[in-house]
N, C-alpha and C. Protein backbone atom coordinates (compact mmCIF):
# COMPACT_ATOMS: atom_id res chain seq x y z
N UNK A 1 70.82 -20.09 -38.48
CA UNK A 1 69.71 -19.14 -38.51
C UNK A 1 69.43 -18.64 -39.93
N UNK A 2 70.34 -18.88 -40.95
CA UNK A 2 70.11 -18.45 -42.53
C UNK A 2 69.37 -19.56 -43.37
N UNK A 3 68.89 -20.32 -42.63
CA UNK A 3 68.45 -21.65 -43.32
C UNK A 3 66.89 -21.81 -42.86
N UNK A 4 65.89 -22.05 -43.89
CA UNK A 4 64.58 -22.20 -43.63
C UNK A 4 64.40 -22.69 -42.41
N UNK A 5 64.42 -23.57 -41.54
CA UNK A 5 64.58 -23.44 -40.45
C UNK A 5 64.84 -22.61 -39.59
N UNK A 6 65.71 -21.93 -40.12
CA UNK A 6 65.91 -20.44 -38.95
C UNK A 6 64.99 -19.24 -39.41
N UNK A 7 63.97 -19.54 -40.31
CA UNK A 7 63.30 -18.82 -40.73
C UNK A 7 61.46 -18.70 -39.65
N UNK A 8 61.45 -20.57 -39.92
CA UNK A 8 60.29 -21.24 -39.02
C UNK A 8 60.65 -20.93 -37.79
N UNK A 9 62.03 -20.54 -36.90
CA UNK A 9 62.08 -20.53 -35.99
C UNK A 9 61.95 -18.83 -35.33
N UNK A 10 62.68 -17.99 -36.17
CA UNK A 10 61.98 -16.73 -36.12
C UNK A 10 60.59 -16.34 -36.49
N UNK A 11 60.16 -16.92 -37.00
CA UNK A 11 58.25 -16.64 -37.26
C UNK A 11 57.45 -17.14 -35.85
N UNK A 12 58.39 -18.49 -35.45
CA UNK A 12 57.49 -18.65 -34.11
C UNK A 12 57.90 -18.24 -32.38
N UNK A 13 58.91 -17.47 -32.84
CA UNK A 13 59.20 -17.01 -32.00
C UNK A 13 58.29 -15.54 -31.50
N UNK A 14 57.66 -15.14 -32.59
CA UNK A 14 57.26 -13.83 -32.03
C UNK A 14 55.62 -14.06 -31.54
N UNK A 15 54.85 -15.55 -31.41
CA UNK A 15 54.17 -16.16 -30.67
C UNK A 15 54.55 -16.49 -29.31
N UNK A 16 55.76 -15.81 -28.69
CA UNK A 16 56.35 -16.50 -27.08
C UNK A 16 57.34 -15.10 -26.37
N UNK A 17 58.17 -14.60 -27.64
CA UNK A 17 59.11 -14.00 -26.99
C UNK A 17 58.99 -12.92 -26.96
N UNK A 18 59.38 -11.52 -26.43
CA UNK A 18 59.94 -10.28 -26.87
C UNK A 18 61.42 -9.86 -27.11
N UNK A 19 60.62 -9.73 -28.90
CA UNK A 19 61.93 -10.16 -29.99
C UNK A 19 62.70 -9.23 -29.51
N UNK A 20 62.42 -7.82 -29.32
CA UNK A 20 63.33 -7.27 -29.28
C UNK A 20 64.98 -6.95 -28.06
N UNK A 21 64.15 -8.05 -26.85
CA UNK A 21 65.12 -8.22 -26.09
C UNK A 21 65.92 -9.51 -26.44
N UNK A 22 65.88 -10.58 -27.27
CA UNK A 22 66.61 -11.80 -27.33
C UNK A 22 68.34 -11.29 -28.02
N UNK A 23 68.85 -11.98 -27.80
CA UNK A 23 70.39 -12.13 -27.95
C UNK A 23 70.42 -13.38 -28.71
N UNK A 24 71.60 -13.77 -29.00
CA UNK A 24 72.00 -14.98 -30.07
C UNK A 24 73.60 -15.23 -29.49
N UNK A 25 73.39 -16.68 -29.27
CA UNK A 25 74.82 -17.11 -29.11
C UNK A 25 75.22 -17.79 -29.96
N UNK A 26 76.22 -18.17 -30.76
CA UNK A 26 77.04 -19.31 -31.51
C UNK A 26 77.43 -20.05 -30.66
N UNK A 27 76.95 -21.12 -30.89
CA UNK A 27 77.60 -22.93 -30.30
C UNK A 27 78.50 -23.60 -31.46
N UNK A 28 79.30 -24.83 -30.67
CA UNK A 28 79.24 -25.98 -31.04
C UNK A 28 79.24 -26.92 -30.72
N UNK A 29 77.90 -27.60 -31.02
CA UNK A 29 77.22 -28.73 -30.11
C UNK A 29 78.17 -29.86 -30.70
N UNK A 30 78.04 -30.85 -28.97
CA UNK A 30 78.50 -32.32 -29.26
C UNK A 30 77.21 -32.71 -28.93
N UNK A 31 76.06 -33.85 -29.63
CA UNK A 31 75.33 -33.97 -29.75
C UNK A 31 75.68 -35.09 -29.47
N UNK A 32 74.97 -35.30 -28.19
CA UNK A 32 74.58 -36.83 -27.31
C UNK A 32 73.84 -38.28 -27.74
N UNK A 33 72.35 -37.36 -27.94
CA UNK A 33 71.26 -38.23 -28.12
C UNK A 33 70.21 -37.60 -29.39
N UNK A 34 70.27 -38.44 -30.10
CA UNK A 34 69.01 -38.30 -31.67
C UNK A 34 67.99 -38.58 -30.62
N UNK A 35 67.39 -38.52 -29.81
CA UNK A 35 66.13 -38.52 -29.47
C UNK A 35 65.33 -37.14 -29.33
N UNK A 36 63.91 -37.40 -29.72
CA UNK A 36 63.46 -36.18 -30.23
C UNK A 36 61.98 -35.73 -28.61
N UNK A 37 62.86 -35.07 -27.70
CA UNK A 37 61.92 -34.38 -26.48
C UNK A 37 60.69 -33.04 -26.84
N UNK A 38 59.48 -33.39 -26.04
CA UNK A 38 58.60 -32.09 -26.04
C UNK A 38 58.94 -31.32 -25.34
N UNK A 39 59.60 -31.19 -24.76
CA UNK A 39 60.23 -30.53 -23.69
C UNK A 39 61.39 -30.78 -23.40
N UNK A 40 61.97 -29.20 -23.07
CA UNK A 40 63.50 -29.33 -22.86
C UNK A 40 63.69 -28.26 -21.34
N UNK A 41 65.41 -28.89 -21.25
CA UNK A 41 65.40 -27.53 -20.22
C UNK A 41 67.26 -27.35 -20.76
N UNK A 42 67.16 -25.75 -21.07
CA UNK A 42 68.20 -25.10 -21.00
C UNK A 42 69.47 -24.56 -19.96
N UNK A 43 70.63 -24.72 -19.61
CA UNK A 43 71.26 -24.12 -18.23
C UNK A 43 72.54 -23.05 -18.90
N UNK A 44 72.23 -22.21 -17.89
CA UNK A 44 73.70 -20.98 -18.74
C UNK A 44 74.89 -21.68 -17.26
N UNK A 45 75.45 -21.82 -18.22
CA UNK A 45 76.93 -22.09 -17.59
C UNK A 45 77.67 -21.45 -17.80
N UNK A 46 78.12 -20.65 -16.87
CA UNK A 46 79.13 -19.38 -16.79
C UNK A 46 80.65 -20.03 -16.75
N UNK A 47 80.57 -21.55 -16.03
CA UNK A 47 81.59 -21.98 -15.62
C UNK A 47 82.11 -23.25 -16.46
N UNK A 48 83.48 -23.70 -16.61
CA UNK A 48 83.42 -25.43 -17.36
C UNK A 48 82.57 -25.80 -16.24
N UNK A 49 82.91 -26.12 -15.00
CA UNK A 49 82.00 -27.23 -13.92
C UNK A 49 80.89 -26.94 -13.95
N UNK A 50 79.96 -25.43 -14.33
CA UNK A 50 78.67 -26.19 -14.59
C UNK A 50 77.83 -26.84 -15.55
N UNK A 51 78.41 -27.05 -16.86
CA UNK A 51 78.06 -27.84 -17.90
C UNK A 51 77.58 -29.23 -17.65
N UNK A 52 77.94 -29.81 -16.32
CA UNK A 52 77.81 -30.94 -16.16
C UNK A 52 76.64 -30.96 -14.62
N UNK A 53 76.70 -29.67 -14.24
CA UNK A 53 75.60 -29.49 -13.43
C UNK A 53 73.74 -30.29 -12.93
N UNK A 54 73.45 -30.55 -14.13
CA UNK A 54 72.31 -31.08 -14.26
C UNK A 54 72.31 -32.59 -14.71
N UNK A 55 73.99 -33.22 -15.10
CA UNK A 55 73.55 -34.46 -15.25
C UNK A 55 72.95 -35.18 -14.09
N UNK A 56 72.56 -36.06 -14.38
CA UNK A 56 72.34 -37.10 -13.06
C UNK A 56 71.15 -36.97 -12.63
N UNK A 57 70.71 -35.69 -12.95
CA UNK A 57 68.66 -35.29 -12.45
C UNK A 57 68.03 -36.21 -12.69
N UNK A 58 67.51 -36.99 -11.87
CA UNK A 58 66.05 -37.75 -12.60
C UNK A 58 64.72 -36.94 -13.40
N UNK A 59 64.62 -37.85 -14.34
CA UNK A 59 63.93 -37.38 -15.68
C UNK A 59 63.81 -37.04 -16.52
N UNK A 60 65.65 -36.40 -16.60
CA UNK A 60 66.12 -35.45 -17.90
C UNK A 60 67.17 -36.29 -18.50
N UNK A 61 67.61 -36.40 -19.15
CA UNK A 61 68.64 -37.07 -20.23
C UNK A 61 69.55 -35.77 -21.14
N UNK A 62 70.77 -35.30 -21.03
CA UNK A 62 71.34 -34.72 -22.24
C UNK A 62 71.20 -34.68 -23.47
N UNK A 63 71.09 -33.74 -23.92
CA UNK A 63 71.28 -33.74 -25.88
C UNK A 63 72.58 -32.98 -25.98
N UNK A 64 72.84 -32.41 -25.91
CA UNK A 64 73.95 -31.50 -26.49
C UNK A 64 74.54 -30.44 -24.76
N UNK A 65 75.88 -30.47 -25.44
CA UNK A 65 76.76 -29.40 -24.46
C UNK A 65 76.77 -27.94 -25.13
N UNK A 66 76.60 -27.65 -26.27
CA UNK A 66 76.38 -26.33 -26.76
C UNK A 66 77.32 -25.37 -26.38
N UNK A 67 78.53 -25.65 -26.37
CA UNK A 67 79.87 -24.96 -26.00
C UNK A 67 79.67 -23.62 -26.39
N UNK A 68 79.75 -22.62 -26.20
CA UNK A 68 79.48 -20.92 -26.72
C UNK A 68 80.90 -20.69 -27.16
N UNK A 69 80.87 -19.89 -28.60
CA UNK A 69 82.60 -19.75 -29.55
C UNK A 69 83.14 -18.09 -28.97
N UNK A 70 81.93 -17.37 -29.06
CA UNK A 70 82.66 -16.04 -28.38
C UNK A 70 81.27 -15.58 -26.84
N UNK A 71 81.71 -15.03 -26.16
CA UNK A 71 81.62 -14.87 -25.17
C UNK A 71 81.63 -14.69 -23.87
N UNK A 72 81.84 -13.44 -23.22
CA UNK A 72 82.91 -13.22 -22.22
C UNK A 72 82.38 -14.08 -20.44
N UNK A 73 80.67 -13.98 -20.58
CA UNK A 73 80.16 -14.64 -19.76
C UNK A 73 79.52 -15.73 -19.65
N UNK A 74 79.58 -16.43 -19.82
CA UNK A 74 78.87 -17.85 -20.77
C UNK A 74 79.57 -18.85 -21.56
N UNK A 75 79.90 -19.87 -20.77
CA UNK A 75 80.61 -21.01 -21.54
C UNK A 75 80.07 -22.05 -22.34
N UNK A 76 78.80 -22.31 -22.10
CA UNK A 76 78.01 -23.38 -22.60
C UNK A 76 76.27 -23.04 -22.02
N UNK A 77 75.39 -23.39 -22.88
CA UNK A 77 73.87 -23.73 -22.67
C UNK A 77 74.08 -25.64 -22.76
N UNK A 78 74.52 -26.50 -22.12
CA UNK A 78 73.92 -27.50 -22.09
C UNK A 78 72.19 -27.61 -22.14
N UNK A 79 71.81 -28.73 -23.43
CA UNK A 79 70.72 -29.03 -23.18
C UNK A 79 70.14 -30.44 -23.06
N UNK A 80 69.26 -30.24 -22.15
CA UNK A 80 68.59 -31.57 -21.76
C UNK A 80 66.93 -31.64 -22.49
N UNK A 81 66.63 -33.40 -22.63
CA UNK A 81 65.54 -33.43 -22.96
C UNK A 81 64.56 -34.08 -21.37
N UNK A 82 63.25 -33.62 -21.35
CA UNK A 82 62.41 -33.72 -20.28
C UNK A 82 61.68 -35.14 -20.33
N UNK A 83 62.20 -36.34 -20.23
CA UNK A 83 61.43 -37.90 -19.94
C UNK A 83 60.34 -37.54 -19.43
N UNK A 84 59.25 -38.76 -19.94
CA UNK A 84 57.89 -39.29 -19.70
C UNK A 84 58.38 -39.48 -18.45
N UNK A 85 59.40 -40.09 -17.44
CA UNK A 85 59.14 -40.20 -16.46
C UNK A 85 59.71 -39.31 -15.51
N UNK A 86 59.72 -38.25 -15.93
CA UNK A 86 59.98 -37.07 -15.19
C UNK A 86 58.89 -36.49 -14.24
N UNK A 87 58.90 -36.31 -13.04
CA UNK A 87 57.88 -36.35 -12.11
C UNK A 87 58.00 -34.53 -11.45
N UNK A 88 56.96 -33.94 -11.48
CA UNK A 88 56.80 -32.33 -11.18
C UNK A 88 57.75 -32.11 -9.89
N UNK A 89 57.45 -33.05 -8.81
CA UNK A 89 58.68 -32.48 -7.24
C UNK A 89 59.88 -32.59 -8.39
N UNK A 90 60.75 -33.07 -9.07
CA UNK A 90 62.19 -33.36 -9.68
C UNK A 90 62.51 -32.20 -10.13
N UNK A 91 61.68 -31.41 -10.73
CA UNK A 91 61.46 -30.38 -11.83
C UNK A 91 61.54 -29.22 -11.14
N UNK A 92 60.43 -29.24 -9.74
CA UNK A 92 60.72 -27.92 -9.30
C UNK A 92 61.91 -27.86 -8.47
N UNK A 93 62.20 -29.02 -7.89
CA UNK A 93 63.43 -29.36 -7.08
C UNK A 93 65.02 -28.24 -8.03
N UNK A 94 64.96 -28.98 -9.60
CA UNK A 94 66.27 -28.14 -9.94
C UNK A 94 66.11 -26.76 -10.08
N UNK A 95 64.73 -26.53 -10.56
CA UNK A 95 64.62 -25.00 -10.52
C UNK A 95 64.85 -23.88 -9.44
N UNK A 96 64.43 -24.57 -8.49
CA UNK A 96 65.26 -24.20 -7.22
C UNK A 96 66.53 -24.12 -6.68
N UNK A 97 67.45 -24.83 -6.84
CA UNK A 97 68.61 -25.51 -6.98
C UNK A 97 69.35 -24.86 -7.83
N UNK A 98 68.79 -24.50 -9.15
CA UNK A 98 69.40 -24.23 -10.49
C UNK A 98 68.93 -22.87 -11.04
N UNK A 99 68.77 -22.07 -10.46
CA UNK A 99 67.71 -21.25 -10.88
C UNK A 99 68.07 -20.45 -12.23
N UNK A 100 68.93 -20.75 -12.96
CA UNK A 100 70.01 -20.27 -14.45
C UNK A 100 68.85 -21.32 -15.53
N UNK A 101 67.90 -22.32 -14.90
CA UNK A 101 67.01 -23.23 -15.68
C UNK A 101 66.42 -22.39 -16.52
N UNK A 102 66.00 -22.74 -17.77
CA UNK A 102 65.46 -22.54 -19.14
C UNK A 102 65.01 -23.42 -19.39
N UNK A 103 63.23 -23.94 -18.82
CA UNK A 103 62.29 -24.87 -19.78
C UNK A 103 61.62 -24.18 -20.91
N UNK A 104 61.32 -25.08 -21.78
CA UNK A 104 60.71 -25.44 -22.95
C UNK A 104 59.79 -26.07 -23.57
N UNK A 105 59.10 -25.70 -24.39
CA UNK A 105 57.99 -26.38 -24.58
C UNK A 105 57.30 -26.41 -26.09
């Protein structure tokens, strides 16, 4: 977040969010896949077993496990990227299912 990038990313954040409620976690990502998604979806994993929660969804692919370093409730934000062939029933299906989901855009 101290790096021009975390600069672009706080400037566009206050086009989406209300800054003053966001929080910040420290990760450290194992980074899956260099592929670059328009869309993502985020999951809070309270637990190790749900980090792995969302593999297997049709349409989404992993990028990163995003392990959290301090934190008393929250073990990981695994993130996924959203495939071209990701189809809307799939999508609302985990959100339902998953309801801890964090899409992106």
């Amino acid at each position: 977040m101290a790096s021009d990038a975390g600069d672009t990313l706080r400037n566009d954040e206050l086009n989406f969010m209300n800054v003053e409620k966001n929080f910040y976690l420290f990760t450290e990502s194992n980074e899956l896949s260099n592929e670059t998604f328009k869309k993502k979806i985020f999951y809070l994993a309270n637990t190790p077993a749900e980090l792995i929660h969302l593999d297997g969804v049709n349409g989404i692919i992993k990028i990163s496990d995003n392990l959290i370093l301090d934190h008393e409730n929250i073990v990981g934000v695994p993130e996924y990227g959203i495939t071209k062939s990701c189809v809307a029933k799939d999508l609302n299906q985990l959100l339902k299912e998953y309801p801890k989901t964090i899409m992106t855009a």
